[in-house]
Protein backbone atom coordinates (compact mmCIF):
# COMPACT_ATOMS: atom_id res chain seq x y z
CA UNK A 1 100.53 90.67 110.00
CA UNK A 2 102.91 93.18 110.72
CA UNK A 3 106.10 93.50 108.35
CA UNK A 4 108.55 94.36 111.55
CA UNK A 5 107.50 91.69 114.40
CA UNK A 6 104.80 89.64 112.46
CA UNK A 7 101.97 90.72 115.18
CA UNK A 8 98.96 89.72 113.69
CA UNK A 9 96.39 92.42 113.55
CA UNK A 10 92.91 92.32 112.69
CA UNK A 11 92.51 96.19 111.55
CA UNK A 12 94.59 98.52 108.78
CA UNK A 13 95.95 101.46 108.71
CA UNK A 14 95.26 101.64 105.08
CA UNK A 15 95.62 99.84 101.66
CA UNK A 16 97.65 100.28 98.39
CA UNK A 17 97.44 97.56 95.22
CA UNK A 18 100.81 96.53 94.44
CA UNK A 19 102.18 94.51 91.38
CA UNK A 20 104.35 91.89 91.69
CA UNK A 21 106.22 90.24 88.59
CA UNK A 22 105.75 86.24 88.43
CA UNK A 23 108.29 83.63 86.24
CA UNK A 24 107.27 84.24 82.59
CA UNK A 25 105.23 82.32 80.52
CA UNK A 26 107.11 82.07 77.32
CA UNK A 27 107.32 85.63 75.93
CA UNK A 28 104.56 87.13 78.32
CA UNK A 29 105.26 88.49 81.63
CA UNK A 30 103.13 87.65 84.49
CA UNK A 31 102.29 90.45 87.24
CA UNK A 32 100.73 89.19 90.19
CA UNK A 33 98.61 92.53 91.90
CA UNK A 34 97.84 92.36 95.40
CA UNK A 35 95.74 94.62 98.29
CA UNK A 36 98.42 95.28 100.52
CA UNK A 37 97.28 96.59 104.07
CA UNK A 38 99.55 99.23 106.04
CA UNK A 39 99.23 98.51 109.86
CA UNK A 40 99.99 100.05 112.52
CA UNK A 41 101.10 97.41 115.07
CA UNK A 42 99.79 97.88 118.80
CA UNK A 43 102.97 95.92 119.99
CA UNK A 44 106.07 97.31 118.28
CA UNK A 45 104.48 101.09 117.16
CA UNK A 46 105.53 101.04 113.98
CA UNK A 47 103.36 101.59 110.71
CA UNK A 48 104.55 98.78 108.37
CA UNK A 49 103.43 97.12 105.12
CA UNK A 50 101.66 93.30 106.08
CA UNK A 51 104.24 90.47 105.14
CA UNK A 52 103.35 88.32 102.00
CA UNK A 53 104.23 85.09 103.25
CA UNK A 54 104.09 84.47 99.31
CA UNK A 55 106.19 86.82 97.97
CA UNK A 56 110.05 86.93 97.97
CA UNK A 57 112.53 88.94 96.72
CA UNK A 58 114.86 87.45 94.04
CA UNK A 59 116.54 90.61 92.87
CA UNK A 60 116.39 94.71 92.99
CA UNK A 61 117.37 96.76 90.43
CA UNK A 62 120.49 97.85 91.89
CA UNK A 63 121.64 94.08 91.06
CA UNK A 64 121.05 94.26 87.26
CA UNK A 65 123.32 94.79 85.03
CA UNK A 66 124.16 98.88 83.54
CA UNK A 67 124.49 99.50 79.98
């Protein structure tokens, strides 16, 4: 699926594994890794990372607090 117009494609452009952090468990932190497929999207042009429907943003690091 593309990441700029949700197209759905069948092909990729290429792949990357990416880690994403899940809630903790107690003291352990839980990293979620993924195959994530560039595409390059027949309808809009654009190379884009698919969407993971799954996956949200909840904060970037801009937002944390400096020491």
């Amino acid at each position: 699926m593309c990441g700029c117009c949700g197209a759905v494609h069948r092909s990729h452009y290429d792949k990357k594994e990416q880690q994403t952090r899940d809630l903790s468990c107690g003291d352990a932190r839980i990293y979620l890794e993924a195959e994530v497929r560039r595409v390059k999207c027949k309808k809009c042009g654009t190379v884009k990372r698919e969407k993971l429907p799954w996956r949200r943003i909840l904060f970037t690091r801009s937002d944390l607090p400096t020491m």
